[in-house]
Protein backbone atom coordinates (compact mmCIF):
# COMPACT_ATOMS: atom_id res chain seq x y z
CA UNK A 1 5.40 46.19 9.44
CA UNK A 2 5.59 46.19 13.02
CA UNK A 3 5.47 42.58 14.91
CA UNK A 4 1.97 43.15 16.45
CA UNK A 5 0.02 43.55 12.57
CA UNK A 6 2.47 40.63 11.41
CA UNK A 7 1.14 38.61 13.99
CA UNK A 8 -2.22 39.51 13.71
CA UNK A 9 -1.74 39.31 9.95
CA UNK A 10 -0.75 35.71 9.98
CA UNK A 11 -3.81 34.63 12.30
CA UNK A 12 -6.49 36.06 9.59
CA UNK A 13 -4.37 34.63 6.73
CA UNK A 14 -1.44 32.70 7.49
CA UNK A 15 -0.12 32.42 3.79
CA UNK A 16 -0.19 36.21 3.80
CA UNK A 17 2.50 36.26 5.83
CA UNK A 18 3.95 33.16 5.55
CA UNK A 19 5.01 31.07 2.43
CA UNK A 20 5.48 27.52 4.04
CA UNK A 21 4.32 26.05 7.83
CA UNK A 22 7.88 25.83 8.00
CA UNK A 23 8.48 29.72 8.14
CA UNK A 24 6.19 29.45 11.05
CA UNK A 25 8.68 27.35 13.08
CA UNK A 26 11.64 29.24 11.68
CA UNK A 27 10.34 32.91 13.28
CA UNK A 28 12.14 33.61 16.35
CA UNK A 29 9.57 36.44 17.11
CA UNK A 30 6.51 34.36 17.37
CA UNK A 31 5.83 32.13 20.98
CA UNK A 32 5.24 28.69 20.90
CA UNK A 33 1.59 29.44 21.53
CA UNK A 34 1.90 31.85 19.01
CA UNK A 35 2.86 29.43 16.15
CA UNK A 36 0.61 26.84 17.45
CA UNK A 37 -2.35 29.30 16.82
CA UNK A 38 -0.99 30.34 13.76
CA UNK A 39 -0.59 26.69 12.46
CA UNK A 40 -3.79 25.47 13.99
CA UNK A 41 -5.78 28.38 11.86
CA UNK A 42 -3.82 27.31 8.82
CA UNK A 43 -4.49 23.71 9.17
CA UNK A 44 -8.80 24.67 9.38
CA UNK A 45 -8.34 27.01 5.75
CA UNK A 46 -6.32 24.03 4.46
CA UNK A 47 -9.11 21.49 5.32
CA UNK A 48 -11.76 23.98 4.22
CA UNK A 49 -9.81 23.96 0.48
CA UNK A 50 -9.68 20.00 0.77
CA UNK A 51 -13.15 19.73 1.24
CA UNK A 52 -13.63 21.79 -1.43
CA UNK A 53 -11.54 19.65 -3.65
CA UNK A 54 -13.57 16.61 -2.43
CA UNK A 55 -16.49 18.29 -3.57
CA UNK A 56 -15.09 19.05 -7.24
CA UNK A 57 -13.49 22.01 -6.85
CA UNK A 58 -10.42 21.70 -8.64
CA UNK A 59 -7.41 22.44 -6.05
CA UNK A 60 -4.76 20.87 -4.66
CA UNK A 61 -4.05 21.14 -1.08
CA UNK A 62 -2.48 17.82 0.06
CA UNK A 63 0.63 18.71 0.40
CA UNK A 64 0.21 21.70 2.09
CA UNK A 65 -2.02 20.13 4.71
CA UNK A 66 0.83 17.48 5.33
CA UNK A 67 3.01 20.38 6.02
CA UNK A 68 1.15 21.64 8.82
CA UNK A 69 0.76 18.51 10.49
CA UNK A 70 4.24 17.91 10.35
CA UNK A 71 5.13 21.57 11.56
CA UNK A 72 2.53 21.38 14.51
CA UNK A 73 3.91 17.88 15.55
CA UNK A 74 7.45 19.23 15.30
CA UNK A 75 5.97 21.95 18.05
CA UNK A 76 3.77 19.62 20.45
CA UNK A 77 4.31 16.34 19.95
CA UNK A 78 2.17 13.49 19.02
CA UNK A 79 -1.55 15.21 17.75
CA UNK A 80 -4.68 13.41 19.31
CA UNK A 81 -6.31 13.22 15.91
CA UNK A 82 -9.52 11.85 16.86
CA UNK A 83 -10.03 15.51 19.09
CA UNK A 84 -11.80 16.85 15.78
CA UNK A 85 -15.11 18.87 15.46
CA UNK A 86 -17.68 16.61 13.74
CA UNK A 87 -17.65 18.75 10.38
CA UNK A 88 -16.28 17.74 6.64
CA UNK A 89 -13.51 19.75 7.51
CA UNK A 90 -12.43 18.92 10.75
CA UNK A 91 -10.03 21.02 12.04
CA UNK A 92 -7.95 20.59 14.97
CA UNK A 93 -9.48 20.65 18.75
CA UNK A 94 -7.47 22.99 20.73
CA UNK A 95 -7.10 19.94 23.61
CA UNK A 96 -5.95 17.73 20.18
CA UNK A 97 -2.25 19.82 20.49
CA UNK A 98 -1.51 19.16 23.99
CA UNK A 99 -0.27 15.80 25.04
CA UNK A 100 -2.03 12.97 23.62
CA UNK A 101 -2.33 10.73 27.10
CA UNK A 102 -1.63 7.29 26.39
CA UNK A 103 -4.32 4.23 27.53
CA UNK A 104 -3.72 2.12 29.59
């Protein structure tokens, strides 16, 4: 598969192409920006499935969700978590994986 359909591959699904957020990190082919995306996309599906849980859906996406955090912090840094869309499943504000400024 040639790196352009990988890539685009792993922003519909990201566990298509990837097994862990880690794997994300570990590709040398992907930007920075590239794996932020790509994280950032996984981190909405995985809060979609918690929701889902919350609601009485049997599935169990903790840990996976925890992975994704830590990958996209190992990439920008502290994550402004309060930067989220006011839905049950959140998701990540673009703005929320650039530098959280600090108050003074």
């Amino acid at each position: 598969m040639k790196d352009d359909e990988r890539q685009r591959r792993a922003l519909l699904d990201p566990p298509d192409v990837f097994e862990r957020p880690a794997d994300v990190l570990a590709d040398e082919k992907l930007t920075k920006d590239q794996k932020i995306e790509i994280l950032r996309r996984w981190e909405y599906d995985a809060s979609e499935v918690s929701v889902a849980e919350e609601e009485g859906m049997p599935v169990k996406n903790g840990e996976l969700l925890l992975q994704i955090m830590r990958a996209l912090r190992d990439l920008v840094g502290e994550i402004d978590t309060e930067r989220t869309p006011p839905t049950k499943q959140g998701g990540l504000d673009r703005q929320a994986l650039q530098a959280k400024k600090r108050r003074s």
